[in-house]
PDB file of N, CA and C in Angstrom:
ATOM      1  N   UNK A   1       0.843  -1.179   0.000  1.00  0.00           N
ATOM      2  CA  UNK A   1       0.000   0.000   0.000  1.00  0.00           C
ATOM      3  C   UNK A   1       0.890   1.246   0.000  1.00  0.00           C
ATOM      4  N   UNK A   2       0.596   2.419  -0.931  1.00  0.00           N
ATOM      5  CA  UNK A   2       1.206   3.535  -0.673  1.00  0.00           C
ATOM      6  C   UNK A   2       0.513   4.573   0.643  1.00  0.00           C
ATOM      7  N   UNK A   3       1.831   5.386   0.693  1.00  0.00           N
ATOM      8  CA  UNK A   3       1.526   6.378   1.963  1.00  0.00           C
ATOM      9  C   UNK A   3       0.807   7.468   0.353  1.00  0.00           C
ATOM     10  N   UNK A   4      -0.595   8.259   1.323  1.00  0.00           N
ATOM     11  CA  UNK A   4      -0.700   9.313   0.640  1.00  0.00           C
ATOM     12  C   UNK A   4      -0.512  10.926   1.006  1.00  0.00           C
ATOM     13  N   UNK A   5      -0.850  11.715   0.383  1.00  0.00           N
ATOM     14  CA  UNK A   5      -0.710  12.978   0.586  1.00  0.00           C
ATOM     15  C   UNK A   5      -1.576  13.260   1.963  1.00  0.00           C
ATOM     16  N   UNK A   6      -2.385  12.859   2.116  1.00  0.00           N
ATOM     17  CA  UNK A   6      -3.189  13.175   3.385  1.00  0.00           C
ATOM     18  C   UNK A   6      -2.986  12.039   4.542  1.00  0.00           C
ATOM     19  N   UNK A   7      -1.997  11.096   4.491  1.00  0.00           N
ATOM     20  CA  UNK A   7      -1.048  10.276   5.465  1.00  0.00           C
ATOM     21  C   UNK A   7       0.106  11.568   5.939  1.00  0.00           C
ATOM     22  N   UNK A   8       0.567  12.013   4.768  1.00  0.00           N
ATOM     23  CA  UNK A   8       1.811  13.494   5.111  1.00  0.00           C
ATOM     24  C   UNK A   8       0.764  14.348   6.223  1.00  0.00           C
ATOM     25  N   UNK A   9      -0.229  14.830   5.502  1.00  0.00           N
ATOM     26  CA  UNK A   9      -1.087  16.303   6.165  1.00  0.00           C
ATOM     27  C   UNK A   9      -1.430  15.566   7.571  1.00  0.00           C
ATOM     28  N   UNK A  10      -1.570  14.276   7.931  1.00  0.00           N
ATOM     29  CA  UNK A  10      -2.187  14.164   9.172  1.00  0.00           C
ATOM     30  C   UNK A  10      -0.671  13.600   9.959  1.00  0.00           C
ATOM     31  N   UNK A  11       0.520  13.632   9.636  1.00  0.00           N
ATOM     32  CA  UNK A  11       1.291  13.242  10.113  1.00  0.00           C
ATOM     33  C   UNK A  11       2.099  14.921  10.925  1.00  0.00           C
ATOM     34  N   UNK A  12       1.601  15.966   9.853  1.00  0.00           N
ATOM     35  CA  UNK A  12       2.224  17.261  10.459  1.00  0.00           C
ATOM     36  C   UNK A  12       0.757  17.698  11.365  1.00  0.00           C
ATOM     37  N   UNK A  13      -0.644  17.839  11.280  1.00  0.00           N
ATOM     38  CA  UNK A  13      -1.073  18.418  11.775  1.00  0.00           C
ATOM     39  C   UNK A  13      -2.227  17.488  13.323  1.00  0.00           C
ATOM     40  N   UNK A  14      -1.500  16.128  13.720  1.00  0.00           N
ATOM     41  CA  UNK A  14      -2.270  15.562  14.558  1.00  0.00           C
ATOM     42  C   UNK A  14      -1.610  15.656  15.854  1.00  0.00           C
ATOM     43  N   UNK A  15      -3.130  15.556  16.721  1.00  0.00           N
ATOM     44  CA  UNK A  15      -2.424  16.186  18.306  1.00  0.00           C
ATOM     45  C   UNK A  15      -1.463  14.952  18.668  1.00  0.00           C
ATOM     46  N   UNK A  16      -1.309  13.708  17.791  1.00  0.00           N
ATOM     47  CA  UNK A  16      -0.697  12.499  18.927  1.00  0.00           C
ATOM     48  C   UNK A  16       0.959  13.441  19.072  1.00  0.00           C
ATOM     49  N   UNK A  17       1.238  12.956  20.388  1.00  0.00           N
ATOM     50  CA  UNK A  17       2.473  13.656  20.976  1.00  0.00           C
ATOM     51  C   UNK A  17       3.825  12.818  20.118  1.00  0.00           C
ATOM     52  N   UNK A  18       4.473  13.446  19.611  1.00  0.00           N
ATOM     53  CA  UNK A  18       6.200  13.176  19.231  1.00  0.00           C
ATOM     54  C   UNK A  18       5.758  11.890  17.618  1.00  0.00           C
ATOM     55  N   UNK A  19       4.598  12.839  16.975  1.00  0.00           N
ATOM     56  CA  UNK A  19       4.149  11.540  16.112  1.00  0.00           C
ATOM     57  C   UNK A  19       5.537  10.777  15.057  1.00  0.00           C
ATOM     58  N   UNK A  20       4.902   9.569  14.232  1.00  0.00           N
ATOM     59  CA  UNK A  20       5.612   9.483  13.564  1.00  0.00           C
ATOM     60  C   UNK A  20       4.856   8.164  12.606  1.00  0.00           C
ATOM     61  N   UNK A  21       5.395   8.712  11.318  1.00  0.00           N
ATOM     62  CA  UNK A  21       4.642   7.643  10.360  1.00  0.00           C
ATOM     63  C   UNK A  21       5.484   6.266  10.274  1.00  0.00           C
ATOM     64  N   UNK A  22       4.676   5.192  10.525  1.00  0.00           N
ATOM     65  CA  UNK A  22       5.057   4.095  10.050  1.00  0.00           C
ATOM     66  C   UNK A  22       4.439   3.278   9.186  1.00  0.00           C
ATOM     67  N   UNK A  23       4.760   2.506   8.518  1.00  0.00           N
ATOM     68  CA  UNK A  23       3.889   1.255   7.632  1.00  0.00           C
ATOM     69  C   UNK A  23       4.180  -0.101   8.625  1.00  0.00           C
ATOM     70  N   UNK A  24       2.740  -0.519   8.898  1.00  0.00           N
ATOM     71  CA  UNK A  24       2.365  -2.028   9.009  1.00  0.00           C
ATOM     72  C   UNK A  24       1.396  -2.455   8.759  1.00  0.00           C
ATOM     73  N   UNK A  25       1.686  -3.930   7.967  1.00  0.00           N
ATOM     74  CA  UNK A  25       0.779  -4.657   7.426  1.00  0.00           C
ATOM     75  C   UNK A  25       0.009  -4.189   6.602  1.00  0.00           C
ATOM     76  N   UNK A  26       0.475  -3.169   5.502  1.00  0.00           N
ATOM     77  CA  UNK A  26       0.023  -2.467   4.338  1.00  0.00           C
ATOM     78  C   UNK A  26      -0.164  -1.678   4.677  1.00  0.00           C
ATOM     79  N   UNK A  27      -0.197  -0.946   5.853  1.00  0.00           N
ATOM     80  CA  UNK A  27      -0.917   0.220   6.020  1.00  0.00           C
ATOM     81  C   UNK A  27      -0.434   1.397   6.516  1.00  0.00           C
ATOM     82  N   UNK A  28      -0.350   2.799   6.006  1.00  0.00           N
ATOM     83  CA  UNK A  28       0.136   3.849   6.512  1.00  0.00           C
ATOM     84  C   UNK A  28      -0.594   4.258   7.996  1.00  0.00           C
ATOM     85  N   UNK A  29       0.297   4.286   9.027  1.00  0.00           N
ATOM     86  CA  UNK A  29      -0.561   4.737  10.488  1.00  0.00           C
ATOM     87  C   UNK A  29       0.440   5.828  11.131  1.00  0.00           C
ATOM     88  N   UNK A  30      -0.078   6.463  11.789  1.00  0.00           N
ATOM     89  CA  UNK A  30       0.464   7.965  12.837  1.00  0.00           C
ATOM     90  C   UNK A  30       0.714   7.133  14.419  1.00  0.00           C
ATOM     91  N   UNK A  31       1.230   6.983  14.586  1.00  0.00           N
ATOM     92  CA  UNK A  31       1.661   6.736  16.195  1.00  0.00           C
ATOM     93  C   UNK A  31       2.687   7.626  16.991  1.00  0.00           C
ATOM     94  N   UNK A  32       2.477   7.606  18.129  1.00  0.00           N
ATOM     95  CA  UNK A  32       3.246   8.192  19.097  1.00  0.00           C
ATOM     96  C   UNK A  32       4.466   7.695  19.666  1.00  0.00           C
ATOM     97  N   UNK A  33       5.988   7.879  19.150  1.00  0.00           N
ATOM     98  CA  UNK A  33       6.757   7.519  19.321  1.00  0.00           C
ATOM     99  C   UNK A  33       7.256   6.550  20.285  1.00  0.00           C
ATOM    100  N   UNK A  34       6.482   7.023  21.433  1.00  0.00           N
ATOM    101  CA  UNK A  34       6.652   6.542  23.095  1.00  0.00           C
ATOM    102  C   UNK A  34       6.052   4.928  22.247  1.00  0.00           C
ATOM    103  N   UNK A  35       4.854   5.164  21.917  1.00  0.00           N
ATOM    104  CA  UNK A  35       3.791   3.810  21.594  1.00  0.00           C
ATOM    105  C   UNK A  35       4.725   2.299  20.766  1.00  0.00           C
ATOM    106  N   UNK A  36       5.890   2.587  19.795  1.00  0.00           N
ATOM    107  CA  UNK A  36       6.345   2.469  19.054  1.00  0.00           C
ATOM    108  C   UNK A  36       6.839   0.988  19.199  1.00  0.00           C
ATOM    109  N   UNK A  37       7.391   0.727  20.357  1.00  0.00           N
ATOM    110  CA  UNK A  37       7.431  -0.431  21.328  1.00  0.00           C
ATOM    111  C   UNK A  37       6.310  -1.549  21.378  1.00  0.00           C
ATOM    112  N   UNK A  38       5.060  -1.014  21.238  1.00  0.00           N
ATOM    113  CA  UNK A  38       4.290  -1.919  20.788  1.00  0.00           C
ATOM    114  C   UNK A  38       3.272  -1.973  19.918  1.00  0.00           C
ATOM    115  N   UNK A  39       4.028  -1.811  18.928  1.00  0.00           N
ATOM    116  CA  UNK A  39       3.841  -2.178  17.362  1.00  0.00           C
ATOM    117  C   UNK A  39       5.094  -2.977  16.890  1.00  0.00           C
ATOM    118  N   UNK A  40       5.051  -4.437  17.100  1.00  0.00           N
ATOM    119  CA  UNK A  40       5.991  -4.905  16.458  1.00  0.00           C
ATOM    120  C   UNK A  40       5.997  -5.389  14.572  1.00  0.00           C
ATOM    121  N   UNK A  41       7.154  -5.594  13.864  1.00  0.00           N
ATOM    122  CA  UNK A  41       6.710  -4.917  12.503  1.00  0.00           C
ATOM    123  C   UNK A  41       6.395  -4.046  12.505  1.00  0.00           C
ATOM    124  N   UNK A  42       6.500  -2.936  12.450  1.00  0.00           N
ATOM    125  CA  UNK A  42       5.945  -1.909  11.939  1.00  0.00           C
ATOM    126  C   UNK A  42       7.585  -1.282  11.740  1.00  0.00           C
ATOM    127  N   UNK A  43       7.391  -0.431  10.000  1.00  0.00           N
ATOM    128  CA  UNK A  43       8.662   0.320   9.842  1.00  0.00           C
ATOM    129  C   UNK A  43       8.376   1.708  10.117  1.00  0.00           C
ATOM    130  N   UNK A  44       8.884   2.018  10.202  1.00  0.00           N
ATOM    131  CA  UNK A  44       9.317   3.602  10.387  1.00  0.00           C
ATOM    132  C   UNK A  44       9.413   3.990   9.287  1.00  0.00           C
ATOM    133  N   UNK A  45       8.759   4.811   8.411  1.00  0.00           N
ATOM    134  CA  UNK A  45       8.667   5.874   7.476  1.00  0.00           C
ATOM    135  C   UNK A  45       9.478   7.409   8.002  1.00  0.00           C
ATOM    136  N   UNK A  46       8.948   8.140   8.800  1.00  0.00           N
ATOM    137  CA  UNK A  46       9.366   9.353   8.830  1.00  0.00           C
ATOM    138  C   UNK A  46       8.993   9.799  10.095  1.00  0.00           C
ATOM    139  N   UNK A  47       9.549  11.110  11.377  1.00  0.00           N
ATOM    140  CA  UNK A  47       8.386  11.587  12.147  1.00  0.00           C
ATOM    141  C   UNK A  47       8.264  12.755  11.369  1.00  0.00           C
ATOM    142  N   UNK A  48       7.444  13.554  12.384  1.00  0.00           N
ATOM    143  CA  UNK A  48       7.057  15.353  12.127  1.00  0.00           C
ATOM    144  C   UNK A  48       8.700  15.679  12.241  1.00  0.00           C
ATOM    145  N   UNK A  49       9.123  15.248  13.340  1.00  0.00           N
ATOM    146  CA  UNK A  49      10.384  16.307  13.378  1.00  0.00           C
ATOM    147  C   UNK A  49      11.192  16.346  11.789  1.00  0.00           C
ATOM    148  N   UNK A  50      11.275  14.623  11.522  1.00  0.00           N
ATOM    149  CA  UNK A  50      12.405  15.016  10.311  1.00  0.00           C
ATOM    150  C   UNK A  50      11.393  15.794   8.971  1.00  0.00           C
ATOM    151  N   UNK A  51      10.020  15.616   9.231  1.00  0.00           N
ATOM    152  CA  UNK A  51       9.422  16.275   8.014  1.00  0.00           C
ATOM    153  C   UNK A  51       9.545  17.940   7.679  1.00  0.00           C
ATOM    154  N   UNK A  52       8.998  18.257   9.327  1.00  0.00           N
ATOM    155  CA  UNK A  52       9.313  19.550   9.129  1.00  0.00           C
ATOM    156  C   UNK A  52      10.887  20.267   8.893  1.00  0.00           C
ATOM    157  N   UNK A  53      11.599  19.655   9.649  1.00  0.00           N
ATOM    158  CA  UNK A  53      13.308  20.250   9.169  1.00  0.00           C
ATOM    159  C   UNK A  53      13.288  19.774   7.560  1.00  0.00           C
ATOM    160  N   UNK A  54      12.313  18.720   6.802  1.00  0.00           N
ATOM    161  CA  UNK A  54      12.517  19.198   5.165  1.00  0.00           C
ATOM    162  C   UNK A  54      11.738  20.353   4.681  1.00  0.00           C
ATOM    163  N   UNK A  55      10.559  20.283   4.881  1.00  0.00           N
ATOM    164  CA  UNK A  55       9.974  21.223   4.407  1.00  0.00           C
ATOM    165  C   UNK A  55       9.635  22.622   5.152  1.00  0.00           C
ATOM    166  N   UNK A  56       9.869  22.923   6.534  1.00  0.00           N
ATOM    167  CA  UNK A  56      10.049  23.846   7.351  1.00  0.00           C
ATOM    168  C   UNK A  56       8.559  23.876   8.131  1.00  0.00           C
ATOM    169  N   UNK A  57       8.285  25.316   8.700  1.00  0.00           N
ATOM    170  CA  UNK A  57       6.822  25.156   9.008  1.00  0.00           C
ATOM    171  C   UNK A  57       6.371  26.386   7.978  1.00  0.00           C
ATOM    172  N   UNK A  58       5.598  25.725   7.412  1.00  0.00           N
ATOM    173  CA  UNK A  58       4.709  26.511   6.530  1.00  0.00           C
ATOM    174  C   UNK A  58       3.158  25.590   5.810  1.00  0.00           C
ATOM    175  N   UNK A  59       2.516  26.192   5.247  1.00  0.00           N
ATOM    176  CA  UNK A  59       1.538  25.325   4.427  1.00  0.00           C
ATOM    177  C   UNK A  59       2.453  24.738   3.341  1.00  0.00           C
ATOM    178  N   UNK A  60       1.686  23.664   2.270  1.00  0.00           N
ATOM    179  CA  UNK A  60       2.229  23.173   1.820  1.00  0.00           C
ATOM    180  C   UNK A  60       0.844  22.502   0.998  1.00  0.00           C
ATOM    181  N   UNK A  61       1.700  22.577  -0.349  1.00  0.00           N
ATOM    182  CA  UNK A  61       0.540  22.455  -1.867  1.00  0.00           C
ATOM    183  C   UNK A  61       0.383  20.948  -1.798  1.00  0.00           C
ATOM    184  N   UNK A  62      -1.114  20.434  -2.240  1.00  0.00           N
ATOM    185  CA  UNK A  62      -1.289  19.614  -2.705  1.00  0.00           C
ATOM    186  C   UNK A  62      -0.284  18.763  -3.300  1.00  0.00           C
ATOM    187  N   UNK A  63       0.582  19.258  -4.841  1.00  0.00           N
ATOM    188  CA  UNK A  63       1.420  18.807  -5.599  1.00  0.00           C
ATOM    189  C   UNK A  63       2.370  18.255  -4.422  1.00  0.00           C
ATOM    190  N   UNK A  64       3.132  19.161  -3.416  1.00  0.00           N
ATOM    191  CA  UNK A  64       3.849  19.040  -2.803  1.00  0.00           C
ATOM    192  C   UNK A  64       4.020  17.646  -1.675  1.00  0.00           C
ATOM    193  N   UNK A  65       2.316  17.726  -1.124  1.00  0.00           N
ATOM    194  CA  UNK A  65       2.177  16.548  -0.987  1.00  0.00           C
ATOM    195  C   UNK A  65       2.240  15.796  -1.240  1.00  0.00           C
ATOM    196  N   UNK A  66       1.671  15.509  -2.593  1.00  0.00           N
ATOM    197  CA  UNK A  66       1.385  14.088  -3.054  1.00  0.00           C
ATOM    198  C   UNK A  66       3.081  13.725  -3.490  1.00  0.00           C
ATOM    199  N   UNK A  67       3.647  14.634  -3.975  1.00  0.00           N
ATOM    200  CA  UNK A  67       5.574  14.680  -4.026  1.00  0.00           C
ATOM    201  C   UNK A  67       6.092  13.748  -3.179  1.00  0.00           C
ATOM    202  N   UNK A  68       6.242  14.615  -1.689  1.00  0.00           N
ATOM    203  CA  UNK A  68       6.457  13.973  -0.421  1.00  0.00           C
ATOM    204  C   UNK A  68       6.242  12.518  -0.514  1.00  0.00           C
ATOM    205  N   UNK A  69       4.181  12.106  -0.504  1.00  0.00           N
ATOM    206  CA  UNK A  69       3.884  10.920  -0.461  1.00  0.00           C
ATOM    207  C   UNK A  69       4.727   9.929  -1.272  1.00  0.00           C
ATOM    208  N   UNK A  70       4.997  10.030  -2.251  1.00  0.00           N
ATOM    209  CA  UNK A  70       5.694   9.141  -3.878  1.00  0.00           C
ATOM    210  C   UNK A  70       7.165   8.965  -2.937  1.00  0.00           C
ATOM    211  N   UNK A  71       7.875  10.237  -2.908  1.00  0.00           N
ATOM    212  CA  UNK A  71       8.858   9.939  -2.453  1.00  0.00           C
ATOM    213  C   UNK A  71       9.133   8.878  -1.071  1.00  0.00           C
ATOM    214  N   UNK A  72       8.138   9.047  -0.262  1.00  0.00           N
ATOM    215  CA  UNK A  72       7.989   8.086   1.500  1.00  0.00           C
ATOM    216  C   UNK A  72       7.898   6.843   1.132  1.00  0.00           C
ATOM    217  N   UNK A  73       6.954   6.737   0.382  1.00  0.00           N
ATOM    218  CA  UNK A  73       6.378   5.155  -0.667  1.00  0.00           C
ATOM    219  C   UNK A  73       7.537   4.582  -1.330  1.00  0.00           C
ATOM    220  N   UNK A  74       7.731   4.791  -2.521  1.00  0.00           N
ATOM    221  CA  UNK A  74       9.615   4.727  -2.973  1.00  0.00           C
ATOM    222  C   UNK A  74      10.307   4.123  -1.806  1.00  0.00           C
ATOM    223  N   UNK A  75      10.335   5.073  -0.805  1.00  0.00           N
ATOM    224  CA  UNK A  75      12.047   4.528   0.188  1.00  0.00           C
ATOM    225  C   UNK A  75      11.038   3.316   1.189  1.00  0.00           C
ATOM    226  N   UNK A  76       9.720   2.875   1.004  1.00  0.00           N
ATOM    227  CA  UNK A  76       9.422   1.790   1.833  1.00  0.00           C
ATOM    228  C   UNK A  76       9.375   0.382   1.364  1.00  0.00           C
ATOM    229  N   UNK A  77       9.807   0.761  -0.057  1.00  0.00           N
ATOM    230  CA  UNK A  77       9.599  -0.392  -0.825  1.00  0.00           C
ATOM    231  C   UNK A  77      11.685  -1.184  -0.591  1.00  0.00           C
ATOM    232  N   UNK A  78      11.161  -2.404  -1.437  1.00  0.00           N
ATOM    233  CA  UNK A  78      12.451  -3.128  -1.360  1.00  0.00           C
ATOM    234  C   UNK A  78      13.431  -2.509  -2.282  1.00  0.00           C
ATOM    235  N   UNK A  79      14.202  -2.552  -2.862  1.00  0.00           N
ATOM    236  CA  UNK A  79      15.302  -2.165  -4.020  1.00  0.00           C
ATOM    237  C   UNK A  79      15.030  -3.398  -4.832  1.00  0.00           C
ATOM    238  N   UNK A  80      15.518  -2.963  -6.414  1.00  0.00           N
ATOM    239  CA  UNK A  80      14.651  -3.863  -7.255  1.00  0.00           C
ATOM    240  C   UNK A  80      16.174  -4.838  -7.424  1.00  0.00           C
ATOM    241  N   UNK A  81      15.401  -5.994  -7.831  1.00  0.00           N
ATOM    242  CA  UNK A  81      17.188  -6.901  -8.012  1.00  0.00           C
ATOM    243  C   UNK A  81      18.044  -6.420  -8.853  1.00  0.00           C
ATOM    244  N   UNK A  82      18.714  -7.141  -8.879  1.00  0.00           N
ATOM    245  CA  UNK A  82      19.525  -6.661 -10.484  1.00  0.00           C
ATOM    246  C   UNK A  82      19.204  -7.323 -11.070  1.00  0.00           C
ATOM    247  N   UNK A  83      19.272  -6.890 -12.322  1.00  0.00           N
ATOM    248  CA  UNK A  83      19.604  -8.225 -13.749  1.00  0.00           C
ATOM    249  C   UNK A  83      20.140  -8.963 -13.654  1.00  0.00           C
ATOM    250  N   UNK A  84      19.984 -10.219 -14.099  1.00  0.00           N
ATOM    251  CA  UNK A  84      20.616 -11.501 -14.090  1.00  0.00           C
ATOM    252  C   UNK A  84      21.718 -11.515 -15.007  1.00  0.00           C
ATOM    253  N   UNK A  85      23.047 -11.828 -14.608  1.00  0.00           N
ATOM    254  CA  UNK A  85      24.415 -11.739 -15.134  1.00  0.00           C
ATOM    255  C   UNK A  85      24.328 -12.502 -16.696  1.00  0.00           C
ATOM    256  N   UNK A  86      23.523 -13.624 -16.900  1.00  0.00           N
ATOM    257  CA  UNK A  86      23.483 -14.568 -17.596  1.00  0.00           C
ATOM    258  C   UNK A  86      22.236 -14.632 -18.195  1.00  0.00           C
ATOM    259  N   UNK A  87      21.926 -14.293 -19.543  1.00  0.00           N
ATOM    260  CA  UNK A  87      23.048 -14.656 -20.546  1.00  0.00           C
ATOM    261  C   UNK A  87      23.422 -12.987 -21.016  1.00  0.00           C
ATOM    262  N   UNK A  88      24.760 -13.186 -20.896  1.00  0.00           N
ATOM    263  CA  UNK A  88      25.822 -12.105 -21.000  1.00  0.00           C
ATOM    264  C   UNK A  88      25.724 -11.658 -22.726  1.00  0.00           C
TER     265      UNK A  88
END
């Protein structure tokens, strides 16, 4: 499952304390850092802190979002294999 643009918007603007996005079991979720401990599996995508030191505090466009989202999605996925050496 991808993270979306409104996984980003509720990751900067929700009251949970010290949030932070993770993916488990397909699914983009907001948890509270402290909480983090019990969610086992679950990866770590991003928190607020490192979002905002990218994009600062300000609003932020749609485009921009959905940007963000593509890019979070991208780095949760595996790396693709390589090509097979053979036949050369």
């Amino acid at each position: 499952m991808a993270i979306t643009g409104r996984d980003i918007e509720h990751l900067l603007y929700t009251d949970t304390p010290d949030p932070i996005l993770v993916m488990q079991d397909g699914a983009a979720e907001i948890v509270a850092a402290a909480d983090l401990g019990q969610r086992p599996g679950a990866i770590v995508v991003c928190s607020r802190r490192e979002l905002l030191r990218r994009v600062g505090e300000r609003d932020i466009s749609e485009q921009e979002l959905t940007a963000l989202a593509a890019e979070l999605t991208r780095s949760t996925r595996p790396p693709a294999p390589p090509p097979p050496a053979w036949p050369a």
